[in-house]
PDB file of N, CA and C in Angstrom:
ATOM      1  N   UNK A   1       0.843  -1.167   0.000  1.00  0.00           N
ATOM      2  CA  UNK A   1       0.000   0.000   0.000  1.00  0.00           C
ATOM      3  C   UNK A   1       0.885   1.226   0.000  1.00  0.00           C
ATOM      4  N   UNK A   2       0.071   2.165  -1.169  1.00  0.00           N
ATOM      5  CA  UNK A   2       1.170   3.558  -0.734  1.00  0.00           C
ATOM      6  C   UNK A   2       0.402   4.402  -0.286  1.00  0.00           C
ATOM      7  N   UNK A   3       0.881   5.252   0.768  1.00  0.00           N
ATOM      8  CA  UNK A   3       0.162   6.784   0.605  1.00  0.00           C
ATOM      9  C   UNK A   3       0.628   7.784   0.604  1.00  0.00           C
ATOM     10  N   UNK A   4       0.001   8.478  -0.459  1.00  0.00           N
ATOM     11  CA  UNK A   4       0.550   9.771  -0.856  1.00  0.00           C
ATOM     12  C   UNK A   4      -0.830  10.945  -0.410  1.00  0.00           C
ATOM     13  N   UNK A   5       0.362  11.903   0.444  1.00  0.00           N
ATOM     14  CA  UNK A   5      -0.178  13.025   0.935  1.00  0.00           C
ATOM     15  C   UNK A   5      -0.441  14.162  -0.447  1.00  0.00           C
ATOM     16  N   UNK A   6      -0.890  15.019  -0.748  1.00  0.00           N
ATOM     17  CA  UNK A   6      -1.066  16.074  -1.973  1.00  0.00           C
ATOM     18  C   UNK A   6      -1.567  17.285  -0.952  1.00  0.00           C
ATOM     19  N   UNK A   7      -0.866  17.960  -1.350  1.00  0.00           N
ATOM     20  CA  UNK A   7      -1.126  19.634  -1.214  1.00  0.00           C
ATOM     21  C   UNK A   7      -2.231  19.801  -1.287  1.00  0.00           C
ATOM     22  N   UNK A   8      -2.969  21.098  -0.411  1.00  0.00           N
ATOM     23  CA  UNK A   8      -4.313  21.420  -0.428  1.00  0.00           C
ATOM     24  C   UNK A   8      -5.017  21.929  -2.089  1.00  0.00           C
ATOM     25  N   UNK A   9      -4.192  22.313  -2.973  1.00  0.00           N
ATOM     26  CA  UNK A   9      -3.908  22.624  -4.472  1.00  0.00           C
ATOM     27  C   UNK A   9      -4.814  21.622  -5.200  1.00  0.00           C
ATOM     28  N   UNK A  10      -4.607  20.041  -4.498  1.00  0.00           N
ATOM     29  CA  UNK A  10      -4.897  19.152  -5.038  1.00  0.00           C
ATOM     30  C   UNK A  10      -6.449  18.670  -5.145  1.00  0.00           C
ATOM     31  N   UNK A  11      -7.094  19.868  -4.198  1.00  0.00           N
ATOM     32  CA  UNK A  11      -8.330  19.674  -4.334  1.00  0.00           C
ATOM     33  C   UNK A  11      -9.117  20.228  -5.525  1.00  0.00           C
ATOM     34  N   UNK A  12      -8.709  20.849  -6.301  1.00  0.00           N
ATOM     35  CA  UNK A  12      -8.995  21.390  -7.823  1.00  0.00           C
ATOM     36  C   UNK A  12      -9.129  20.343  -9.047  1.00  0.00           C
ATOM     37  N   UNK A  13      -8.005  19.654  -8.678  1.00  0.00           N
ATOM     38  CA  UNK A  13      -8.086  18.258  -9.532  1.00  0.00           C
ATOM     39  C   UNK A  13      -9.352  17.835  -9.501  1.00  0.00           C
ATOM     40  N   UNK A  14     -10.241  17.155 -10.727  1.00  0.00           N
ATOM     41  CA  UNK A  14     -11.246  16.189 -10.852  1.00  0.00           C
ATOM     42  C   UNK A  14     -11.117  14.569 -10.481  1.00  0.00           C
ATOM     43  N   UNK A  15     -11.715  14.482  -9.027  1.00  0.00           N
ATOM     44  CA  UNK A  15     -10.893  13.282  -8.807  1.00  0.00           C
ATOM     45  C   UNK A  15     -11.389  11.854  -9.600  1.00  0.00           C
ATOM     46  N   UNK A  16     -12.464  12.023  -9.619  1.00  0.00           N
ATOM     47  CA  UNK A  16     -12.990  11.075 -11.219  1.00  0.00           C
ATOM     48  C   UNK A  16     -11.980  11.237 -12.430  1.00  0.00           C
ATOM     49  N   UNK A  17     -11.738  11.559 -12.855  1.00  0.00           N
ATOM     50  CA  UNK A  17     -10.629  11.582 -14.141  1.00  0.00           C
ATOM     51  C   UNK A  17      -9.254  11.396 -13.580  1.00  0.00           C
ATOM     52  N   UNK A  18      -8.954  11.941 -12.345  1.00  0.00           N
ATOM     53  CA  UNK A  18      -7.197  11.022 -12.112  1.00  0.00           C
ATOM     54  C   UNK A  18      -7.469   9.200 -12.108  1.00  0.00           C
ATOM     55  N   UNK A  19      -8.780   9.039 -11.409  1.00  0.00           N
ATOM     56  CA  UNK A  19      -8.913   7.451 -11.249  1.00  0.00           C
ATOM     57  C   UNK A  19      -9.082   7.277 -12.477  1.00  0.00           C
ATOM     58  N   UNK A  20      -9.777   7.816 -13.600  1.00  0.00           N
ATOM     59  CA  UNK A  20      -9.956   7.356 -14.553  1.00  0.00           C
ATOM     60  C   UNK A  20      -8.475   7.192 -15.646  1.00  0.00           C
ATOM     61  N   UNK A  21      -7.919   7.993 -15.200  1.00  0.00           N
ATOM     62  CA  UNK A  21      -6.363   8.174 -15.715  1.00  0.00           C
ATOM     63  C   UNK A  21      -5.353   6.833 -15.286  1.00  0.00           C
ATOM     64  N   UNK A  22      -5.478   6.737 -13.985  1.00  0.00           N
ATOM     65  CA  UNK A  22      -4.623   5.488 -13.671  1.00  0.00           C
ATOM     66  C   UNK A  22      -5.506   4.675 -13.770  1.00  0.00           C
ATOM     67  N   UNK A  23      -6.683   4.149 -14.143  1.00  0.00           N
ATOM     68  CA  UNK A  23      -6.670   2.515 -14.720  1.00  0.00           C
ATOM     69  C   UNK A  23      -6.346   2.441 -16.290  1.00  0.00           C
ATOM     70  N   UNK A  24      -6.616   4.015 -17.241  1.00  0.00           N
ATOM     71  CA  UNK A  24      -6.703   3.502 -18.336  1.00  0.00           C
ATOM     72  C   UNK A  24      -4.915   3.783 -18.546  1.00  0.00           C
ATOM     73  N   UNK A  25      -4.167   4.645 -18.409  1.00  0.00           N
ATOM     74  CA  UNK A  25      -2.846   5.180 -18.444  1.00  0.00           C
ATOM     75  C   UNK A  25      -2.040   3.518 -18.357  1.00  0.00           C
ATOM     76  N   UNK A  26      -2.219   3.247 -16.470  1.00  0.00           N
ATOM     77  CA  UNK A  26      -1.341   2.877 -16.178  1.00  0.00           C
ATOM     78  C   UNK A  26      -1.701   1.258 -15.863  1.00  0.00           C
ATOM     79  N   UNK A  27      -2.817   0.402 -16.077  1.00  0.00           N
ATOM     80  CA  UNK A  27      -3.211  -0.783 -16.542  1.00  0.00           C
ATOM     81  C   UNK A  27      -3.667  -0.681 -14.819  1.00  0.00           C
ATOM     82  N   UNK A  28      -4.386   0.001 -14.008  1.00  0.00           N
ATOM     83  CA  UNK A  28      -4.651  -0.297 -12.374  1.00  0.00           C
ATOM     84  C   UNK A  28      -5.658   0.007 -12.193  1.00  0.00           C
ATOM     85  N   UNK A  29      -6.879  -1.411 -12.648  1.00  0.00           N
ATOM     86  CA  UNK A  29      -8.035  -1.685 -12.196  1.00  0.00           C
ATOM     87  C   UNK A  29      -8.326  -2.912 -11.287  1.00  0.00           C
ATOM     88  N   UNK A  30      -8.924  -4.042 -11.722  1.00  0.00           N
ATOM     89  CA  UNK A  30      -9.616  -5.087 -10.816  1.00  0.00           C
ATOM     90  C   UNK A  30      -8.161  -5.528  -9.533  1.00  0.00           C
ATOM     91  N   UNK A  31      -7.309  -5.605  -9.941  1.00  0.00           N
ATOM     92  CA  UNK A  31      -6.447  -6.011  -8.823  1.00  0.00           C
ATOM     93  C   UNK A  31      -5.410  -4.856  -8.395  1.00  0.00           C
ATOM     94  N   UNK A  32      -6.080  -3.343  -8.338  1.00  0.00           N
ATOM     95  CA  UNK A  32      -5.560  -2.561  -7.649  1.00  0.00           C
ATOM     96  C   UNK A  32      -6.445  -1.069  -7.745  1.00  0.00           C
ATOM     97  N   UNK A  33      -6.651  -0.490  -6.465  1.00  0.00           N
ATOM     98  CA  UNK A  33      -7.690   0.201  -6.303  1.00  0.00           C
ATOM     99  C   UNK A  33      -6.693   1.560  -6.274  1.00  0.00           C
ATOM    100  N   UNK A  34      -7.082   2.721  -6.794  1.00  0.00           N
ATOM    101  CA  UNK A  34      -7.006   4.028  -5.752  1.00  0.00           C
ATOM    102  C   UNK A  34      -7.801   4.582  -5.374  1.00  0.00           C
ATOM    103  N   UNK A  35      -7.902   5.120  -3.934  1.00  0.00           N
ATOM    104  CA  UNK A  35      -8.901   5.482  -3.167  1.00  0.00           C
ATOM    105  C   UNK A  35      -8.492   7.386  -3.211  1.00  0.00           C
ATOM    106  N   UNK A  36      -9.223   8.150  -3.084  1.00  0.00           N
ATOM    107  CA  UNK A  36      -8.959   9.383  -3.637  1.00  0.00           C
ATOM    108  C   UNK A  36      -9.592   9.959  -1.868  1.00  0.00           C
ATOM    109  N   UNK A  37      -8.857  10.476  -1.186  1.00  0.00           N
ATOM    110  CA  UNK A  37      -9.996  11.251   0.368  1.00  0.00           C
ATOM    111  C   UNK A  37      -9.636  12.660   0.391  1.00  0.00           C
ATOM    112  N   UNK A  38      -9.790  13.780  -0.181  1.00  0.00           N
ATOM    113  CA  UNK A  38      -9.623  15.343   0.063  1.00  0.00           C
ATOM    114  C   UNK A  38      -8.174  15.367  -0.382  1.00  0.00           C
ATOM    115  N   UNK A  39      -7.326  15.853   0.365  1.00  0.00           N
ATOM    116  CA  UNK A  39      -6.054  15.544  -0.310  1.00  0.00           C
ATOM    117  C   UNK A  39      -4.643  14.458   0.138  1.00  0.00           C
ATOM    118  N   UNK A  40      -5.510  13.464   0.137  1.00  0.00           N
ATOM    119  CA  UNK A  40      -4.901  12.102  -0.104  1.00  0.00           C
ATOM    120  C   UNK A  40      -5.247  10.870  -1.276  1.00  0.00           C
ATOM    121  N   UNK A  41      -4.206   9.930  -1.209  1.00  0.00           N
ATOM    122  CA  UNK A  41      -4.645   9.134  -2.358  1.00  0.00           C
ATOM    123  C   UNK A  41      -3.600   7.838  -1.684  1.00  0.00           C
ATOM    124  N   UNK A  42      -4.769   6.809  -1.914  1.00  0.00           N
ATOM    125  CA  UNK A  42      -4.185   5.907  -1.274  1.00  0.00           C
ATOM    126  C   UNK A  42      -4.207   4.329  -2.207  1.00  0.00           C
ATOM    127  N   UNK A  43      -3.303   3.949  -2.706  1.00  0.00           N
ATOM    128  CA  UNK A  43      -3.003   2.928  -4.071  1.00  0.00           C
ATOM    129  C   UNK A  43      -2.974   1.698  -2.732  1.00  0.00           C
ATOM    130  N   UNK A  44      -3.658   0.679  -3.366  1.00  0.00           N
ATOM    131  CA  UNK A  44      -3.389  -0.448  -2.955  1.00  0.00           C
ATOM    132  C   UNK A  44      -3.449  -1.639  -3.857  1.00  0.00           C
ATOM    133  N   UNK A  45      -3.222  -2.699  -3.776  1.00  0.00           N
ATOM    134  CA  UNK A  45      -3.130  -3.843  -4.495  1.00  0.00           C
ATOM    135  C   UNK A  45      -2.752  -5.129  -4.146  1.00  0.00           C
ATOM    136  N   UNK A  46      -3.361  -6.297  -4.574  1.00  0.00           N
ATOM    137  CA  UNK A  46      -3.526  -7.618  -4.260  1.00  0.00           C
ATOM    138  C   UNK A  46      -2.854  -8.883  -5.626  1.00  0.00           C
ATOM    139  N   UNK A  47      -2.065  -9.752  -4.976  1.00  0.00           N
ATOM    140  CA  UNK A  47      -1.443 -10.568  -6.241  1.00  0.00           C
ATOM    141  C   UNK A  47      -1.277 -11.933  -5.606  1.00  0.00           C
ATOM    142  N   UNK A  48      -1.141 -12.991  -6.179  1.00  0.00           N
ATOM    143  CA  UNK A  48      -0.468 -14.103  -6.052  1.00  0.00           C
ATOM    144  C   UNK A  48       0.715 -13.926  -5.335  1.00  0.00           C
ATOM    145  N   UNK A  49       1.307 -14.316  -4.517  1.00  0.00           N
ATOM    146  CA  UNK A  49       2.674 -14.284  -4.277  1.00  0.00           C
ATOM    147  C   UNK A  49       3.806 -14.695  -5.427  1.00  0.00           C
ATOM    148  N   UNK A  50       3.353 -15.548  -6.041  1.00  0.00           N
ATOM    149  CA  UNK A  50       3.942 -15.676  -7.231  1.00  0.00           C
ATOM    150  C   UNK A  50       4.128 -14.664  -8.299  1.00  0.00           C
ATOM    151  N   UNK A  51       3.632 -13.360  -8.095  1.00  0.00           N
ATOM    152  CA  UNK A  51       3.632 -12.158  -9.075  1.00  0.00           C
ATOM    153  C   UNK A  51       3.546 -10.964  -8.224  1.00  0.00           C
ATOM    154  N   UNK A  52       4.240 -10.934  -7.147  1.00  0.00           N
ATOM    155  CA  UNK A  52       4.034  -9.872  -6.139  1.00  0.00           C
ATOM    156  C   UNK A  52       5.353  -8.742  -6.816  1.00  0.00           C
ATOM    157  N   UNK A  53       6.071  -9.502  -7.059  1.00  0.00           N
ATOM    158  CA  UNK A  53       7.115  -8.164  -7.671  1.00  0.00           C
ATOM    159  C   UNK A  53       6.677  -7.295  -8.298  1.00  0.00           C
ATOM    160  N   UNK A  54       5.787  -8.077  -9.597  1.00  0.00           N
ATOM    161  CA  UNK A  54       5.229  -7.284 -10.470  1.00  0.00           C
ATOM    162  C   UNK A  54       4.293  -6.394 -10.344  1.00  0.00           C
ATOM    163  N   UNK A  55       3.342  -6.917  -9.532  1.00  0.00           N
ATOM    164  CA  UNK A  55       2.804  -5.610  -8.444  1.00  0.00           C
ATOM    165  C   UNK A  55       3.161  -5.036  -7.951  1.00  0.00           C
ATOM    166  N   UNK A  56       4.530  -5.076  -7.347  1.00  0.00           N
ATOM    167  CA  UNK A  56       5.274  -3.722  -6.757  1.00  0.00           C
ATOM    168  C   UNK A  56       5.690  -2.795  -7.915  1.00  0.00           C
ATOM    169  N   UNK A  57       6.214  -3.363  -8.765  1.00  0.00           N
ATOM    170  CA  UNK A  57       6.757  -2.283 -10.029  1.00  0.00           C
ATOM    171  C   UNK A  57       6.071  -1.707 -10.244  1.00  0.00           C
ATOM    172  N   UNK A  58       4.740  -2.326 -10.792  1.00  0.00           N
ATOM    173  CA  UNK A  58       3.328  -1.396 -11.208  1.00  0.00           C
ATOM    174  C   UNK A  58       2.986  -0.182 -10.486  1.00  0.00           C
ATOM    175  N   UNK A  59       2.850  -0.692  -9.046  1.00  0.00           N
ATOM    176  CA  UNK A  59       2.668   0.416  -8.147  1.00  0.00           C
ATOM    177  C   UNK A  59       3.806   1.998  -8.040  1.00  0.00           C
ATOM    178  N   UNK A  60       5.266   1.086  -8.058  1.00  0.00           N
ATOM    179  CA  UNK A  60       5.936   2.028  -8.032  1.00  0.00           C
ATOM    180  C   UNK A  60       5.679   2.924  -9.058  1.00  0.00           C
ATOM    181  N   UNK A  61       5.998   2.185 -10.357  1.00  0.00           N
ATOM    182  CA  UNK A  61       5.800   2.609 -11.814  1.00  0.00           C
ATOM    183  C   UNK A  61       4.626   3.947 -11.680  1.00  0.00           C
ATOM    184  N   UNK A  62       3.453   3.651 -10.903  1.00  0.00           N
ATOM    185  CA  UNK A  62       2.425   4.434 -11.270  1.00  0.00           C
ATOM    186  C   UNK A  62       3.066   6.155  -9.848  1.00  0.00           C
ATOM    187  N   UNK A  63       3.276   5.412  -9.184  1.00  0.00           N
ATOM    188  CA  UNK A  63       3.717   6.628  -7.927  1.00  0.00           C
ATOM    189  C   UNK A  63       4.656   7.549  -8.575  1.00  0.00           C
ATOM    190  N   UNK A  64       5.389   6.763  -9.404  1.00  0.00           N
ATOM    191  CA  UNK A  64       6.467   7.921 -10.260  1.00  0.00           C
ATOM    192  C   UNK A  64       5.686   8.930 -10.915  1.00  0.00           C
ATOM    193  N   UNK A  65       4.711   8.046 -11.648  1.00  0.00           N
ATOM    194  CA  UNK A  65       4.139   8.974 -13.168  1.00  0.00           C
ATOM    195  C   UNK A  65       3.004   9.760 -12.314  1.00  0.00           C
ATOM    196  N   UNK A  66       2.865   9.555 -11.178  1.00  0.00           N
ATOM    197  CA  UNK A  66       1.548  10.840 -10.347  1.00  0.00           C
ATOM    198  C   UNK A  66       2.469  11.819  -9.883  1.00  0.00           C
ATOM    199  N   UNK A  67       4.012  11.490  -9.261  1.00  0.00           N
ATOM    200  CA  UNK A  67       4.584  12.416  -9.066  1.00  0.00           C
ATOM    201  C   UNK A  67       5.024  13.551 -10.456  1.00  0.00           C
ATOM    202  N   UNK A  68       5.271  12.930 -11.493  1.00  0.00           N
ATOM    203  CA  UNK A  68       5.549  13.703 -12.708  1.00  0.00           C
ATOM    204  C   UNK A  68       4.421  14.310 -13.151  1.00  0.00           C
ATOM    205  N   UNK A  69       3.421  14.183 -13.122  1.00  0.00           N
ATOM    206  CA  UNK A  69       1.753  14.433 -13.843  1.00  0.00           C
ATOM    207  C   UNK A  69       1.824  15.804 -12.573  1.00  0.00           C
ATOM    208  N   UNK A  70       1.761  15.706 -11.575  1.00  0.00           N
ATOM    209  CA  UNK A  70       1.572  16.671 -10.157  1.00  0.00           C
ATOM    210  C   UNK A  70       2.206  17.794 -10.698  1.00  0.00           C
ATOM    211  N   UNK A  71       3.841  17.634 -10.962  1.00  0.00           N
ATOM    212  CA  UNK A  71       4.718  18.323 -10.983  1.00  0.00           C
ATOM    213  C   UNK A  71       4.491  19.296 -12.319  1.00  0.00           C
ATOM    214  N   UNK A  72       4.151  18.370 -13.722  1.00  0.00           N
ATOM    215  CA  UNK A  72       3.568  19.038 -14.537  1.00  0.00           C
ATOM    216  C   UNK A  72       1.809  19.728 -14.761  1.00  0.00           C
ATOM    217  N   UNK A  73       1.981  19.508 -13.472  1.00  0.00           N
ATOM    218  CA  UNK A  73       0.494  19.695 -13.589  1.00  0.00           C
ATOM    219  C   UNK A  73       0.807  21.069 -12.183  1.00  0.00           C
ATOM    220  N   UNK A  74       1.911  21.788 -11.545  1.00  0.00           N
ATOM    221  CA  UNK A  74       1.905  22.818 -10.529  1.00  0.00           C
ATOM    222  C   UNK A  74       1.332  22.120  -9.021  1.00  0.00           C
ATOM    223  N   UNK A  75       1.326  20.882  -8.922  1.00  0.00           N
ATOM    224  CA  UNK A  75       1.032  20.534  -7.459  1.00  0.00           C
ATOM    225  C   UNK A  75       1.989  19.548  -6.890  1.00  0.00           C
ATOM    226  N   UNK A  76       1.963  19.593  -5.410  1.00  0.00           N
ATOM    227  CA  UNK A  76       2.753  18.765  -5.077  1.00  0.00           C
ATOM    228  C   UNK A  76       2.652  17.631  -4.154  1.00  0.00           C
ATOM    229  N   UNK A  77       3.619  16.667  -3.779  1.00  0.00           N
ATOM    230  CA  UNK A  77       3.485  15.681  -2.672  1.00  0.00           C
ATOM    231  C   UNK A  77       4.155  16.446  -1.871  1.00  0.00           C
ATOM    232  N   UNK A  78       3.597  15.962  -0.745  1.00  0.00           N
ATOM    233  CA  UNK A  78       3.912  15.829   0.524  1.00  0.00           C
ATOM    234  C   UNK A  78       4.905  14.907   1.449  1.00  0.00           C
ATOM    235  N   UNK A  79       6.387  14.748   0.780  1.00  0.00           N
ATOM    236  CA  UNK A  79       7.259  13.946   1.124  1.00  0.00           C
ATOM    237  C   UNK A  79       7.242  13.591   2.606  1.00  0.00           C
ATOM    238  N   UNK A  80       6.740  14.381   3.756  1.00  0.00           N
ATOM    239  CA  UNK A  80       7.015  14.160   5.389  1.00  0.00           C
ATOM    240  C   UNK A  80       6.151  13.254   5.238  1.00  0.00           C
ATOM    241  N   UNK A  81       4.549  13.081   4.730  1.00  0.00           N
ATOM    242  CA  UNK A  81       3.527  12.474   4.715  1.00  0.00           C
ATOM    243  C   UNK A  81       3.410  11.296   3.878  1.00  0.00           C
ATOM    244  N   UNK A  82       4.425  11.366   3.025  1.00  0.00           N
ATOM    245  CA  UNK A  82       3.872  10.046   1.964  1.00  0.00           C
ATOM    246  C   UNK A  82       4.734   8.910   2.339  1.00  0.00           C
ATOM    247  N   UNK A  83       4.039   7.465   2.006  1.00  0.00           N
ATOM    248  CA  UNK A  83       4.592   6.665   2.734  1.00  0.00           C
ATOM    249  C   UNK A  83       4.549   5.387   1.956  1.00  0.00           C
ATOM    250  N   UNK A  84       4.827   4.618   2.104  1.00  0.00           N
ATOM    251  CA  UNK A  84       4.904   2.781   1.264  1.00  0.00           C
ATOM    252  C   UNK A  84       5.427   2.092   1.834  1.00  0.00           C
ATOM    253  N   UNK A  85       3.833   0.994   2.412  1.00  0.00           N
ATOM    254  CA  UNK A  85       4.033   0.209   3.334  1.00  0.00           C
ATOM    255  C   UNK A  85       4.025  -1.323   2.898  1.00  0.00           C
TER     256      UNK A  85
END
Protein backbone atom coordinates (compact mmCIF):
# COMPACT_ATOMS: atom_id res chain seq x y z
CA UNK A 1 0.00 0.00 0.00
CA UNK A 2 1.17 3.56 -0.73
CA UNK A 3 0.16 6.78 0.60
CA UNK A 4 0.55 9.77 -0.86
CA UNK A 5 -0.18 13.03 0.94
CA UNK A 6 -1.07 16.07 -1.97
CA UNK A 7 -1.13 19.63 -1.21
CA UNK A 8 -4.31 21.42 -0.43
CA UNK A 9 -3.91 22.62 -4.47
CA UNK A 10 -4.90 19.15 -5.04
CA UNK A 11 -8.33 19.67 -4.33
CA UNK A 12 -9.00 21.39 -7.82
CA UNK A 13 -8.09 18.26 -9.53
CA UNK A 14 -11.25 16.19 -10.85
CA UNK A 15 -10.89 13.28 -8.81
CA UNK A 16 -12.99 11.07 -11.22
CA UNK A 17 -10.63 11.58 -14.14
CA UNK A 18 -7.20 11.02 -12.11
CA UNK A 19 -8.91 7.45 -11.25
CA UNK A 20 -9.96 7.36 -14.55
CA UNK A 21 -6.36 8.17 -15.72
CA UNK A 22 -4.62 5.49 -13.67
CA UNK A 23 -6.67 2.51 -14.72
CA UNK A 24 -6.70 3.50 -18.34
CA UNK A 25 -2.85 5.18 -18.44
CA UNK A 26 -1.34 2.88 -16.18
CA UNK A 27 -3.21 -0.78 -16.54
CA UNK A 28 -4.65 -0.30 -12.37
CA UNK A 29 -8.03 -1.68 -12.20
CA UNK A 30 -9.62 -5.09 -10.82
CA UNK A 31 -6.45 -6.01 -8.82
CA UNK A 32 -5.56 -2.56 -7.65
CA UNK A 33 -7.69 0.20 -6.30
CA UNK A 34 -7.01 4.03 -5.75
CA UNK A 35 -8.90 5.48 -3.17
CA UNK A 36 -8.96 9.38 -3.64
CA UNK A 37 -10.00 11.25 0.37
CA UNK A 38 -9.62 15.34 0.06
CA UNK A 39 -6.05 15.54 -0.31
CA UNK A 40 -4.90 12.10 -0.10
CA UNK A 41 -4.64 9.13 -2.36
CA UNK A 42 -4.18 5.91 -1.27
CA UNK A 43 -3.00 2.93 -4.07
CA UNK A 44 -3.39 -0.45 -2.95
CA UNK A 45 -3.13 -3.84 -4.49
CA UNK A 46 -3.53 -7.62 -4.26
CA UNK A 47 -1.44 -10.57 -6.24
CA UNK A 48 -0.47 -14.10 -6.05
CA UNK A 49 2.67 -14.28 -4.28
CA UNK A 50 3.94 -15.68 -7.23
CA UNK A 51 3.63 -12.16 -9.07
CA UNK A 52 4.03 -9.87 -6.14
CA UNK A 53 7.11 -8.16 -7.67
CA UNK A 54 5.23 -7.28 -10.47
CA UNK A 55 2.80 -5.61 -8.44
CA UNK A 56 5.27 -3.72 -6.76
CA UNK A 57 6.76 -2.28 -10.03
CA UNK A 58 3.33 -1.40 -11.21
CA UNK A 59 2.67 0.42 -8.15
CA UNK A 60 5.94 2.03 -8.03
CA UNK A 61 5.80 2.61 -11.81
CA UNK A 62 2.43 4.43 -11.27
CA UNK A 63 3.72 6.63 -7.93
CA UNK A 64 6.47 7.92 -10.26
CA UNK A 65 4.14 8.97 -13.17
CA UNK A 66 1.55 10.84 -10.35
CA UNK A 67 4.58 12.42 -9.07
CA UNK A 68 5.55 13.70 -12.71
CA UNK A 69 1.75 14.43 -13.84
CA UNK A 70 1.57 16.67 -10.16
CA UNK A 71 4.72 18.32 -10.98
CA UNK A 72 3.57 19.04 -14.54
CA UNK A 73 0.49 19.70 -13.59
CA UNK A 74 1.90 22.82 -10.53
CA UNK A 75 1.03 20.53 -7.46
CA UNK A 76 2.75 18.76 -5.08
CA UNK A 77 3.49 15.68 -2.67
CA UNK A 78 3.91 15.83 0.52
CA UNK A 79 7.26 13.95 1.12
CA UNK A 80 7.01 14.16 5.39
CA UNK A 81 3.53 12.47 4.72
CA UNK A 82 3.87 10.05 1.96
CA UNK A 83 4.59 6.67 2.73
CA UNK A 84 4.90 2.78 1.26
CA UNK A 85 4.03 0.21 3.33
Amino acid sequence: MSLLDLSAAFDSVDHDTLLQRLQTSYGLGSNVVATVYGDDIQIYGFSDRSVVDALQERLSVCINEIFFWMMSNQLQLNPTKTEVL
